[in-house]
Protein backbone atom coordinates (compact mmCIF):
# COMPACT_ATOMS: atom_id res chain seq x y z
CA UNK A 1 0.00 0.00 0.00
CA UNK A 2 1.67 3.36 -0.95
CA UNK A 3 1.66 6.02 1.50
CA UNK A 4 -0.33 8.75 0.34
CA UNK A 5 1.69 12.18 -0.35
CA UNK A 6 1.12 14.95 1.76
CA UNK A 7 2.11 17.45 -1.09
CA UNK A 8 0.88 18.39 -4.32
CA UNK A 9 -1.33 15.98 -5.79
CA UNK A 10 -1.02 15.17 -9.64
CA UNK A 11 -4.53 14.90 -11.69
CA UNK A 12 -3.85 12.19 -14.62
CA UNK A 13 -6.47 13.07 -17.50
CA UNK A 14 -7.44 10.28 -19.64
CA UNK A 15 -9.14 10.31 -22.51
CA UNK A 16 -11.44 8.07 -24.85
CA UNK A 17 -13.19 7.90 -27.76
CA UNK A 18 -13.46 10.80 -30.38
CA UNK A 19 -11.61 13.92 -31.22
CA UNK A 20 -14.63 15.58 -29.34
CA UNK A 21 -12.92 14.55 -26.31
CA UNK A 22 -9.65 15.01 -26.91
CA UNK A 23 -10.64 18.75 -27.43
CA UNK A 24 -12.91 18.57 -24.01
CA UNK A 25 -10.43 17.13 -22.07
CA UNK A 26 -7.59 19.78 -23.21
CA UNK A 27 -10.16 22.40 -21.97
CA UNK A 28 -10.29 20.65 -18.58
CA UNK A 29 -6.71 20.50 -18.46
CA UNK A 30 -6.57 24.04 -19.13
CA UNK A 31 -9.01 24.62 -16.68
CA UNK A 32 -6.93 23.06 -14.00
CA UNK A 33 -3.61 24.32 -15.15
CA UNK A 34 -4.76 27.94 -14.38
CA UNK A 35 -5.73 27.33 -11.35
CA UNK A 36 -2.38 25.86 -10.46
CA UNK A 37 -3.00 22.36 -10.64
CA UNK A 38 -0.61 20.16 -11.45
CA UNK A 39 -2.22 18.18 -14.46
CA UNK A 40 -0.97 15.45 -17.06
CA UNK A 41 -2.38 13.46 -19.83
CA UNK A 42 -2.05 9.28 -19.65
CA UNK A 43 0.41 9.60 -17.64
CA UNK A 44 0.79 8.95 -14.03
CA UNK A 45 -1.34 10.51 -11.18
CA UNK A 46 -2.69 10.49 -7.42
CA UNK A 47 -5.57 11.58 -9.04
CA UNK A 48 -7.53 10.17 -12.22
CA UNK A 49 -10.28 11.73 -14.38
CA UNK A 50 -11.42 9.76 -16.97
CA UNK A 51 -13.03 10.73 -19.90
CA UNK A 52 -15.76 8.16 -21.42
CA UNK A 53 -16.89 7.37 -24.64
CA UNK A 54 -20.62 5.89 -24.90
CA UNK A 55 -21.28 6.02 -28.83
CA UNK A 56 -21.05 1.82 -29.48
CA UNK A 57 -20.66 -1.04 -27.82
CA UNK A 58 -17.01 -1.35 -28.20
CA UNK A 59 -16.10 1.95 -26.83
CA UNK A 60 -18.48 1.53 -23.86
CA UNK A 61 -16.87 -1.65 -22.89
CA UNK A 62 -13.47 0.33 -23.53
CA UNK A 63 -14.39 2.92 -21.16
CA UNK A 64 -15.83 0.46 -18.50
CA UNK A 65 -12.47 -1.61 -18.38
CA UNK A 66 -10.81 1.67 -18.06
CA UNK A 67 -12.64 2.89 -15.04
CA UNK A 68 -12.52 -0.85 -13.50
CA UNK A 69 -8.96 -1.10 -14.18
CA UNK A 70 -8.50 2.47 -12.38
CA UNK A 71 -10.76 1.58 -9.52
CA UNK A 72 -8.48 -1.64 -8.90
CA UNK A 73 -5.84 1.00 -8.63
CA UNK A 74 -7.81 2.61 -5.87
CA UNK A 75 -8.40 -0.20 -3.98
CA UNK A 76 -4.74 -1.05 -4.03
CA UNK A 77 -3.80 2.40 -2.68
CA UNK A 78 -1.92 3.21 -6.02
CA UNK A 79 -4.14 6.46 -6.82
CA UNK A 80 -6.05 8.24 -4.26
CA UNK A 81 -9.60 9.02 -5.88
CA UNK A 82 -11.45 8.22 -9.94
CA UNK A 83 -13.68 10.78 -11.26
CA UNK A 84 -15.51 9.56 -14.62
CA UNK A 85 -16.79 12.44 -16.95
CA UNK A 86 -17.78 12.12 -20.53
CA UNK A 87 -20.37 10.47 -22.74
CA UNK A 88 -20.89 7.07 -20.56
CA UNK A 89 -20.92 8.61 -18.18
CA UNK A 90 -24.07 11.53 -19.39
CA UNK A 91 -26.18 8.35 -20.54
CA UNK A 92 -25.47 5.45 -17.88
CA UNK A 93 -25.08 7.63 -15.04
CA UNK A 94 -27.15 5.87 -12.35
CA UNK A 95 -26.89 2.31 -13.23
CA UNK A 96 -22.85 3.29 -13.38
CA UNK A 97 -23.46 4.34 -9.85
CA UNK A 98 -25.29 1.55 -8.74
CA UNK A 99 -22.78 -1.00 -10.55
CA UNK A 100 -19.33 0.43 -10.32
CA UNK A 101 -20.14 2.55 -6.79
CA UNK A 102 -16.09 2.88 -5.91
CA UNK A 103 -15.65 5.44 -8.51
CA UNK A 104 -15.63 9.20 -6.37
CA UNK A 105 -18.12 11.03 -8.50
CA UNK A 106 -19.43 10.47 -11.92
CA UNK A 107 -20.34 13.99 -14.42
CA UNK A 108 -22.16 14.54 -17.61
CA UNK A 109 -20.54 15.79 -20.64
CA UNK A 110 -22.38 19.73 -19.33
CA UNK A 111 -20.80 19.76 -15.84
CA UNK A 112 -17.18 21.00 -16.45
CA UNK A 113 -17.26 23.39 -13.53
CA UNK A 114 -19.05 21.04 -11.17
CA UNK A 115 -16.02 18.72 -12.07
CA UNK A 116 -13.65 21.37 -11.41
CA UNK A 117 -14.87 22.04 -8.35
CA UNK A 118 -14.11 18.21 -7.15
CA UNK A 119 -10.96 18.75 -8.13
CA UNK A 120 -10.36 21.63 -6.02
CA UNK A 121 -10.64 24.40 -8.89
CA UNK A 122 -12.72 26.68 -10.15
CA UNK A 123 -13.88 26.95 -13.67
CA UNK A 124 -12.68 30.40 -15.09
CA UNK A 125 -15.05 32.18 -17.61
CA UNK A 126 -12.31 34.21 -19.09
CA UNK A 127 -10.07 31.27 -20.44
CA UNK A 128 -11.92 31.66 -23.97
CA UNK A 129 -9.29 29.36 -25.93
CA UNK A 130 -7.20 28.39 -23.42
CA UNK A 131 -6.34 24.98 -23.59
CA UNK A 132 -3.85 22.27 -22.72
CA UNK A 133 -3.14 20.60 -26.25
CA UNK A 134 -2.41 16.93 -26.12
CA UNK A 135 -1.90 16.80 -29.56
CA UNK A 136 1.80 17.41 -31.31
CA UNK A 137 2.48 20.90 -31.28
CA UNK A 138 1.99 21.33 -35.08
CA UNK A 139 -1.87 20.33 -35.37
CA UNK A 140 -4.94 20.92 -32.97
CA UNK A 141 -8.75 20.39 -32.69
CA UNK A 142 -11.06 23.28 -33.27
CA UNK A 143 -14.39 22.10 -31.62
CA UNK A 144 -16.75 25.03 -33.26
CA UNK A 145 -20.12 23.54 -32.08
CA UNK A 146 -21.43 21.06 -29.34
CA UNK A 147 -24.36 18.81 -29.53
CA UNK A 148 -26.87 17.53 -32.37
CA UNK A 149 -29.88 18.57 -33.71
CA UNK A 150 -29.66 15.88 -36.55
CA UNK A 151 -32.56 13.53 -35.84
CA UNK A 152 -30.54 9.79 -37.07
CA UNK A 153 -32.28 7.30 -35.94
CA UNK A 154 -29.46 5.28 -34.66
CA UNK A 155 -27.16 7.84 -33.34
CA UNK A 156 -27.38 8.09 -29.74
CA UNK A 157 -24.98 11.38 -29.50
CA UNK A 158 -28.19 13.83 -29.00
CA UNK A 159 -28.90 11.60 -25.80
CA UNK A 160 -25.34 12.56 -23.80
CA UNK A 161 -24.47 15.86 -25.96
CA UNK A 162 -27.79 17.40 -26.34
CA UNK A 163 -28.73 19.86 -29.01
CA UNK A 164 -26.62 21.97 -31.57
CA UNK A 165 -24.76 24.84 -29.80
CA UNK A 166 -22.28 26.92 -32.31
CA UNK A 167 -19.81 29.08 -30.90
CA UNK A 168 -19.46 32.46 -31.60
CA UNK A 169 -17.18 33.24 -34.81
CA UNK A 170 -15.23 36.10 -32.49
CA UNK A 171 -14.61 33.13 -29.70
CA UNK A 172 -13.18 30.62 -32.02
CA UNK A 173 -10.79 33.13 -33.74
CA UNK A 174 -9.67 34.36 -30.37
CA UNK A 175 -8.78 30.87 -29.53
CA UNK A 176 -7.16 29.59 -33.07
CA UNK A 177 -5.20 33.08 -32.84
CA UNK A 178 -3.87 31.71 -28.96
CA UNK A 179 -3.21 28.53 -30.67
CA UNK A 180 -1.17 30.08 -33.98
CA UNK A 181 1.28 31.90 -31.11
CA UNK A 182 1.66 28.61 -29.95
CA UNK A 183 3.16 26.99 -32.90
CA UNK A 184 -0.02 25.42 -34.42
CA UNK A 185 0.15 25.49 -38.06
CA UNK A 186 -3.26 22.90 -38.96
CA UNK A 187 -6.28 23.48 -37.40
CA UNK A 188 -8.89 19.99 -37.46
CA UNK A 189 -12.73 21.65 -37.36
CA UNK A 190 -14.61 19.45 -35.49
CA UNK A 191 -18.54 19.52 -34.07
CA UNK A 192 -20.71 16.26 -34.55
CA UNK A 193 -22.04 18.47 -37.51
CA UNK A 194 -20.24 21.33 -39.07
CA UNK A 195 -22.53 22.06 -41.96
CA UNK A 196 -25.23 23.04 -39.52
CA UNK A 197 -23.03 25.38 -38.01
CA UNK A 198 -24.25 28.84 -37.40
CA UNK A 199 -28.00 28.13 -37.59
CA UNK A 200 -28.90 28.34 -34.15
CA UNK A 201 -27.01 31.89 -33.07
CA UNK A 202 -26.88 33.44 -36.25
CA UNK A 203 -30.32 32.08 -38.27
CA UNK A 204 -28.19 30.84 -40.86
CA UNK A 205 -25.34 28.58 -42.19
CA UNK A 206 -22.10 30.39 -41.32
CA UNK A 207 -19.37 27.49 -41.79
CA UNK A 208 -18.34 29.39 -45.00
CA UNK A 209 -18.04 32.43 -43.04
CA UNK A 210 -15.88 31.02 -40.06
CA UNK A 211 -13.54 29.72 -42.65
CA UNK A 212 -12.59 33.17 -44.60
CA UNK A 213 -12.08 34.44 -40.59
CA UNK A 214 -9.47 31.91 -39.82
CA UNK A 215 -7.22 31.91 -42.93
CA UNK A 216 -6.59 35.19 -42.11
CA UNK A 217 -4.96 34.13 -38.87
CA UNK A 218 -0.74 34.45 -39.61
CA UNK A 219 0.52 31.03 -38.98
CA UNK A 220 -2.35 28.67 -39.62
CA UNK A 221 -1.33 27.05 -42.79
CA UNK A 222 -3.77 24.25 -43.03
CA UNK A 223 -7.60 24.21 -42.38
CA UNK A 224 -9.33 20.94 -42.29
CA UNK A 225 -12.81 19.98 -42.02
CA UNK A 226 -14.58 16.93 -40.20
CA UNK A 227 -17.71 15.74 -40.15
CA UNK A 228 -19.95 17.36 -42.77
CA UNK A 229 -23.65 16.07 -42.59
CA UNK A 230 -24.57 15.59 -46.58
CA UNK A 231 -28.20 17.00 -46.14
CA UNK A 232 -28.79 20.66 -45.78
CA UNK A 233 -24.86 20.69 -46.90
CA UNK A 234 -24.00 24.68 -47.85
CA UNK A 235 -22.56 24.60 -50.91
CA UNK A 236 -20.51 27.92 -50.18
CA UNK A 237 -18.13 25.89 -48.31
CA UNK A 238 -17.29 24.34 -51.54
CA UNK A 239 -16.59 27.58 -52.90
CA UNK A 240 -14.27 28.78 -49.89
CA UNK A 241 -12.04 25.36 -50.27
CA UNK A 242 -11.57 25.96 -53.36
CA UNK A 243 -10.31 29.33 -53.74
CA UNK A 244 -8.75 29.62 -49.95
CA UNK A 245 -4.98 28.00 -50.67
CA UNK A 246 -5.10 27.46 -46.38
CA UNK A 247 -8.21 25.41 -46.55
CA UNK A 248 -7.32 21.58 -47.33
CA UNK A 249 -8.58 19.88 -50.12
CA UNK A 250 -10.48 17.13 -48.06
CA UNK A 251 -13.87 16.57 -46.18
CA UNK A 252 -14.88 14.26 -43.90
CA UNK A 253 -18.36 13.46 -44.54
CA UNK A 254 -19.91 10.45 -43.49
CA UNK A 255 -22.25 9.56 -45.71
CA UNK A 256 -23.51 6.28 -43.57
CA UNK A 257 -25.54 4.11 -46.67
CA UNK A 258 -26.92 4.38 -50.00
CA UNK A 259 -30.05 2.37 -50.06
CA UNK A 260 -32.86 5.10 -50.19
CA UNK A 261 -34.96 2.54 -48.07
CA UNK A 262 -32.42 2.93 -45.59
CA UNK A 263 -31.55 6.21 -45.70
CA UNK A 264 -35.30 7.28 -45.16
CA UNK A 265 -35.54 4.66 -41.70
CA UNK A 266 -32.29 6.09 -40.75
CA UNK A 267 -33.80 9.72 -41.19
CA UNK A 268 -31.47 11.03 -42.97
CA UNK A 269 -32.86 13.25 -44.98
CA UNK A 270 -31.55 12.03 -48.53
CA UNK A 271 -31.72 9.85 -50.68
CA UNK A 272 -29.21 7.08 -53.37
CA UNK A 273 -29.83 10.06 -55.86
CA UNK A 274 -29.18 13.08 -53.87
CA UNK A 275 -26.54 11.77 -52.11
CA UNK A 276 -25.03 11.33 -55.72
CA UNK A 277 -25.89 14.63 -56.89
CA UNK A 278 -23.86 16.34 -53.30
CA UNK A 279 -20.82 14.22 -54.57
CA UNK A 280 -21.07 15.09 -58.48
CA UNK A 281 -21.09 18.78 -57.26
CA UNK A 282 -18.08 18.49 -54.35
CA UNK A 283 -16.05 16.96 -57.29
CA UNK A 284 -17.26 19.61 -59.82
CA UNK A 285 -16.23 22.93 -58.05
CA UNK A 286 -13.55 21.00 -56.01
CA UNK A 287 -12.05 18.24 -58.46
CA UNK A 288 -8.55 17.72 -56.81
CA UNK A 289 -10.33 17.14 -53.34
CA UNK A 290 -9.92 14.24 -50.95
CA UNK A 291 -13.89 13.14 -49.56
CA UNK A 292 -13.53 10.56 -46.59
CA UNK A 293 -16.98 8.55 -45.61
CA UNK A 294 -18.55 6.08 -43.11
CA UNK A 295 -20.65 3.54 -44.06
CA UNK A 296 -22.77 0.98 -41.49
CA UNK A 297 -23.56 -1.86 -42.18
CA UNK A 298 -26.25 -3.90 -40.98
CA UNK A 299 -28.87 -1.55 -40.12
CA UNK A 300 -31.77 -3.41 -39.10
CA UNK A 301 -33.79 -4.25 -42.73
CA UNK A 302 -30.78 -4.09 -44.57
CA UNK A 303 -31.09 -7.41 -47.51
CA UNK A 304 -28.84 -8.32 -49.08
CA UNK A 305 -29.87 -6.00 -52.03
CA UNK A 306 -29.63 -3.65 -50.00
CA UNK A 307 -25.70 -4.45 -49.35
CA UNK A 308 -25.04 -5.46 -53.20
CA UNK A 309 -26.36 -1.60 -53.99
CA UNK A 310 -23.95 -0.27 -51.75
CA UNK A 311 -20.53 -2.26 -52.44
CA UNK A 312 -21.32 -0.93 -56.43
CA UNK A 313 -22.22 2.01 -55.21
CA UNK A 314 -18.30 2.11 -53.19
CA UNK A 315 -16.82 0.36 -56.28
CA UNK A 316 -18.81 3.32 -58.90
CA UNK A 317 -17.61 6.18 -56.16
CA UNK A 318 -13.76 5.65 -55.75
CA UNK A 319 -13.85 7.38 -52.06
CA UNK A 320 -10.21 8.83 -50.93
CA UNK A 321 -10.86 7.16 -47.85
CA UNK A 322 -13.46 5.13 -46.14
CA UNK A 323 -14.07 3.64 -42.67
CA UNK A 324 -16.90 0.97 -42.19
CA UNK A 325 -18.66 -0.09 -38.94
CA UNK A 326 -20.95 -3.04 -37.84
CA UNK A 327 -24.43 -1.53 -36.86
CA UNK A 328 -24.58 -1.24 -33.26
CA UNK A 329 -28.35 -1.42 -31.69
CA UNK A 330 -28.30 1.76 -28.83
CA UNK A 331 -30.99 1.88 -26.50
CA UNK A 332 -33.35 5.27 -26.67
CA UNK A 333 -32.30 5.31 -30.21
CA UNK A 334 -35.03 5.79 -32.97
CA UNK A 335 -34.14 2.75 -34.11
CA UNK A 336 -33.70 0.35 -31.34
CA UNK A 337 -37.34 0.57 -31.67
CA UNK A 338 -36.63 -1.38 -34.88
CA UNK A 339 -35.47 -5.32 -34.37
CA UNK A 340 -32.16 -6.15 -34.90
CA UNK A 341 -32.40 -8.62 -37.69
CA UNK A 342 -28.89 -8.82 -39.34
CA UNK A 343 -27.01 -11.58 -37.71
CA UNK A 344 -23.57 -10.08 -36.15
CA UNK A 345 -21.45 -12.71 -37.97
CA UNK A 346 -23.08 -10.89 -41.53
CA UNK A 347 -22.64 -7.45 -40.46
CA UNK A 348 -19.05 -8.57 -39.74
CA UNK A 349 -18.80 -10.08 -43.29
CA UNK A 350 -20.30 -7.47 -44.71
CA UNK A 351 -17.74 -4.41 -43.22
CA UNK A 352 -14.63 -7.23 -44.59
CA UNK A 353 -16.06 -7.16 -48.11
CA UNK A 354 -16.84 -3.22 -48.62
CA UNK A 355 -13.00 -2.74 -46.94
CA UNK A 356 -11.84 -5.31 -48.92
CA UNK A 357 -13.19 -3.34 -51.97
CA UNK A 358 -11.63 0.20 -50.62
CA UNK A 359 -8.36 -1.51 -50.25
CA UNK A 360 -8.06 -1.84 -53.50
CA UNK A 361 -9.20 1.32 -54.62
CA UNK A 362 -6.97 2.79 -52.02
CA UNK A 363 -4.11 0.94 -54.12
CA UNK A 364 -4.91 2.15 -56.76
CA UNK A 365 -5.47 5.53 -56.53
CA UNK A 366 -2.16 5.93 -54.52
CA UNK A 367 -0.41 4.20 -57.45
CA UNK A 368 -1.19 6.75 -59.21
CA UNK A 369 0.63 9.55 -57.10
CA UNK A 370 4.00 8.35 -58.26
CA UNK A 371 6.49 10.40 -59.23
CA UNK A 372 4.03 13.36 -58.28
CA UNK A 373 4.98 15.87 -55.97
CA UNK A 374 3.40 17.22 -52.64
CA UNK A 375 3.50 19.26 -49.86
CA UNK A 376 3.93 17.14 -46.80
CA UNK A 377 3.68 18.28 -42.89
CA UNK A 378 6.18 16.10 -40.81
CA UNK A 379 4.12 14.48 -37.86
CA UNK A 380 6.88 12.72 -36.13
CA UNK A 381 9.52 10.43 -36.28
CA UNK A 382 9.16 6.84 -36.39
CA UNK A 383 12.50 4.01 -36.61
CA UNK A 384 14.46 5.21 -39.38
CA UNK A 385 11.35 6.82 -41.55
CA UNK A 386 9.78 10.38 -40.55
CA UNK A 387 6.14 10.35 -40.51
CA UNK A 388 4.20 12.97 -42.89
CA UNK A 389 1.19 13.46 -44.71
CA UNK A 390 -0.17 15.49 -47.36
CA UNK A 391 -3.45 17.99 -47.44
CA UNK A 392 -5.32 14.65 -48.24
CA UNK A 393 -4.61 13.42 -44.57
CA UNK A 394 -5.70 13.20 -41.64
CA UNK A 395 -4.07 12.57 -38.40
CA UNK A 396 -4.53 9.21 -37.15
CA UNK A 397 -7.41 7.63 -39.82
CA UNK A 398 -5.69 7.91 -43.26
CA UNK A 399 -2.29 7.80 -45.73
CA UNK A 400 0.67 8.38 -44.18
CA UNK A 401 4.27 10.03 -46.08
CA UNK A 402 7.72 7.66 -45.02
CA UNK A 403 10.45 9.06 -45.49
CA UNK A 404 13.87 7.76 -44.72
CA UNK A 405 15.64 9.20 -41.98
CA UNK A 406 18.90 7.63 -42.59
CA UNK A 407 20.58 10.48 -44.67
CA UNK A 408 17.98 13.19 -43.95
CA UNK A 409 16.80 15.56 -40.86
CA UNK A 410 13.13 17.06 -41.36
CA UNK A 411 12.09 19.00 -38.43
CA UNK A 412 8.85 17.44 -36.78
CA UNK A 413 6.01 20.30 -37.74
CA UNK A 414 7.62 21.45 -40.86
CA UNK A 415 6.14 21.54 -43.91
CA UNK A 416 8.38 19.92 -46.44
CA UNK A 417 8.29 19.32 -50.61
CA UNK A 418 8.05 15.18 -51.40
CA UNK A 419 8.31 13.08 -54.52
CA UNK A 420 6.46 9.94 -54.04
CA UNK A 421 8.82 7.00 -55.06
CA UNK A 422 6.18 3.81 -54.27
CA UNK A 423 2.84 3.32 -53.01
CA UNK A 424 1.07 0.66 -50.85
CA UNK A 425 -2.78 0.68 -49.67
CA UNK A 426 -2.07 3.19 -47.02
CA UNK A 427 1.10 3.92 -47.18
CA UNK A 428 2.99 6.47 -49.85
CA UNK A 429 6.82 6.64 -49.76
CA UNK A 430 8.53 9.97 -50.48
CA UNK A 431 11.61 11.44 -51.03
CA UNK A 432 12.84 15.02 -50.24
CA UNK A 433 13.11 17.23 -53.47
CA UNK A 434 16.25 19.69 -53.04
């Protein structure tokens, strides 16, 4: 049993799930730094906070092993108290309670300063983009919105984030500025839905406005967007990545089927056609951009017809990148309403064949950036290679730049001039042009 310290105690900030929470848990850290704490992420700590993802099944049993594995630590004297906050935490909060009762105190995903104030702090109204960043130096989240107004019928995010909630265009240049200072040179827009952004504080769609306020921040080099809802989508935006050099030729828009059956008992709000006309018009006025997608399968009703219409649909498409997911049934959803009628084993089977598909379409299309040149940000260094990508790239989920640091130094958060030499599925290798 460790003797407990007397001194200053060390709060240990962990973090699951999404970028969402990354970006949360920064501002907690922030929160806590200012008030003199002394505060680390996934490291070591007397005290934990953990921060919970409860979108799917996996990532709630994720964040349950996590807090188990933390309150073991408790019980064996190696940290002194385990505060849960997050999304598991907003939806499950009293049978969390009742089942894992050793945790301190649990808090929704709306009580930052009640948290705070467990941890001895209070929260400070004037730290308006003031974060910790646990990100490398280079890159960071830009959370412009919280919450959903999106009415998907298997999304559960509504339930522990609550409604759309855009912040103000003044706030989030304020804090992008404080971010540029600090040697940030990408900035990742996140919200659950950027497209609606604007519509609640300022009675329209203002994403294409925000955007033409942050290139003009010195310093930010790269803008990138994430998580564009297809229906409603303003086609300004379009307009402002192509002509703004500083905004990245990529979106993140998950799309989530084809099949206009589905897409109508998933509410949506589009359909196989419209869906293609969005895409015919993103390639139009943007044709060298990179569009990344989610796709479920499984969705309770989906046939096999169903299925078959969406792998020609991914083969007919050529996405830049593509994630698929097994349909997980969430209780207080729309759709758990609906019965679960797609055995696991061929939602499984199903998510192998459309990635088996992308693969190869991946392949392909990177073959085809040989002997092409790009502009590459160095992420880090990895072994002998340093790690890079291009404005097609995003941290973490897609293609990654090698290039050989055995006779060459690249500073980690430069931007550096490549010549792709060979090409893999994910992977492009590069050399450095003189």
């Amino acid at each position: 049993m460790r003797t407990k310290s007397t001194g200053k105690k060390k709060i240990n900030v962990i973090t699951l799930g999404c970028s969402k929470n990354v970006y949360d848990s920064e501002v907690l850290m922030g929160q806590l730094k200012a008030n003199g704490k002394e505060v680390v992420h996934e490291q070591s700590g007397d005290i934990v906070v953990i921060n919970t993802c409860g979108f799917i099944d996996n990532a709630k049993e994720e964040s349950i092993d996590t807090i188990l594995d933390y309150v073991q630590r408790k019980e064996d004297g190696l940290v002194e108290k385990v505060f849960v906050t997050g999304c598991l935490s907003e939806r499950y909060k009293p049978d969390l309670i009742e089942q894992i009762p050793n945790v301190d105190k649990y808090f929704g995903t709306r009580e930052l300063p009640l948290l705070l104030k467990a941890l001895g702090a209070d929260y400070k109204h004037e730290l308006v983009g003031e974060r910790l960043t646990t990100t490398p130096r280079h890159y960071a989240y830009l959370k412009i919105a919280e919450g959903c107004d999106r009415p998907c019928s298997f999304c559960a995010i509504p339930l522990m984030r609550g409604g759309n909630v855009s912040r103000p265009i003044e706030d989030l240049v304020t804090e992008a500025t404080k971010l540029a200072k600090n040697g940030t040179k990408e900035l990742i827009l996140i919200a659950q839905d950027l497209t609606y952004y604007g519509l609640d504080i300022y009675k329209k769609r203002e994403l294409a406005t925000l955007l033409k306020e942050l290139v003009k921040i010195d310093g930010i080099e790269w803008i990138r967007l994430h998580y564009a809802f297809p229906a409603g989508f303003p086609e300004d935006v379009l307009d402002v990545i192509r002509e703004e050099p500083k905004v990245c030729n990529y979106i993140d828009i998950p799309l989530q089927h084809i099949s206009t059956k589905l897409l109508k008992s998933m509410r949506r709000g589009t359909t196989h056609e419209k869906t293609n006309a969005l895409l015919d018009a993103m390639r139009t006025k943007v044709p060298d951009m990179a569009i990344r997608t989610t796709l479920i399968c499984g969705y309770p009703g989906e046939t096999e017809e169903d299925f078959q219409e969406m792998k020609a649909w991914v083969q007919e498409q050529k996405f830049d990148r593509l994630g698929c997911f097994t349909y997980s049934h969430e209780e207080n959803t729309h759709a758990y309403n609906l019965e679960d009628n797609v055995p696991e084993e061929v939602k499984q089977q199903r998510v192998e064949e459309i990635m088996e598909i992308q693969s190869q379409i991946s392949y392909d299309l990177n073959q085809e950036k040989i002997g092409k040149q790009f502009k590459v940000m160095i992420d880090r260094k990895e072994g002998d290679n340093f790690i890079g990508r291009t404005e097609y790239d995003s941290p973490d989920v897609d293609n990654e730049v090698l290039i050989s640091a055995i006779d060459t130094y690249l500073p980690v958060g430069d931007f550096v001039n490549i010549e792709i030499i060979e090409a893999y599925e994910f992977d492009l290798i590069g050399k450095v042009i003189d």
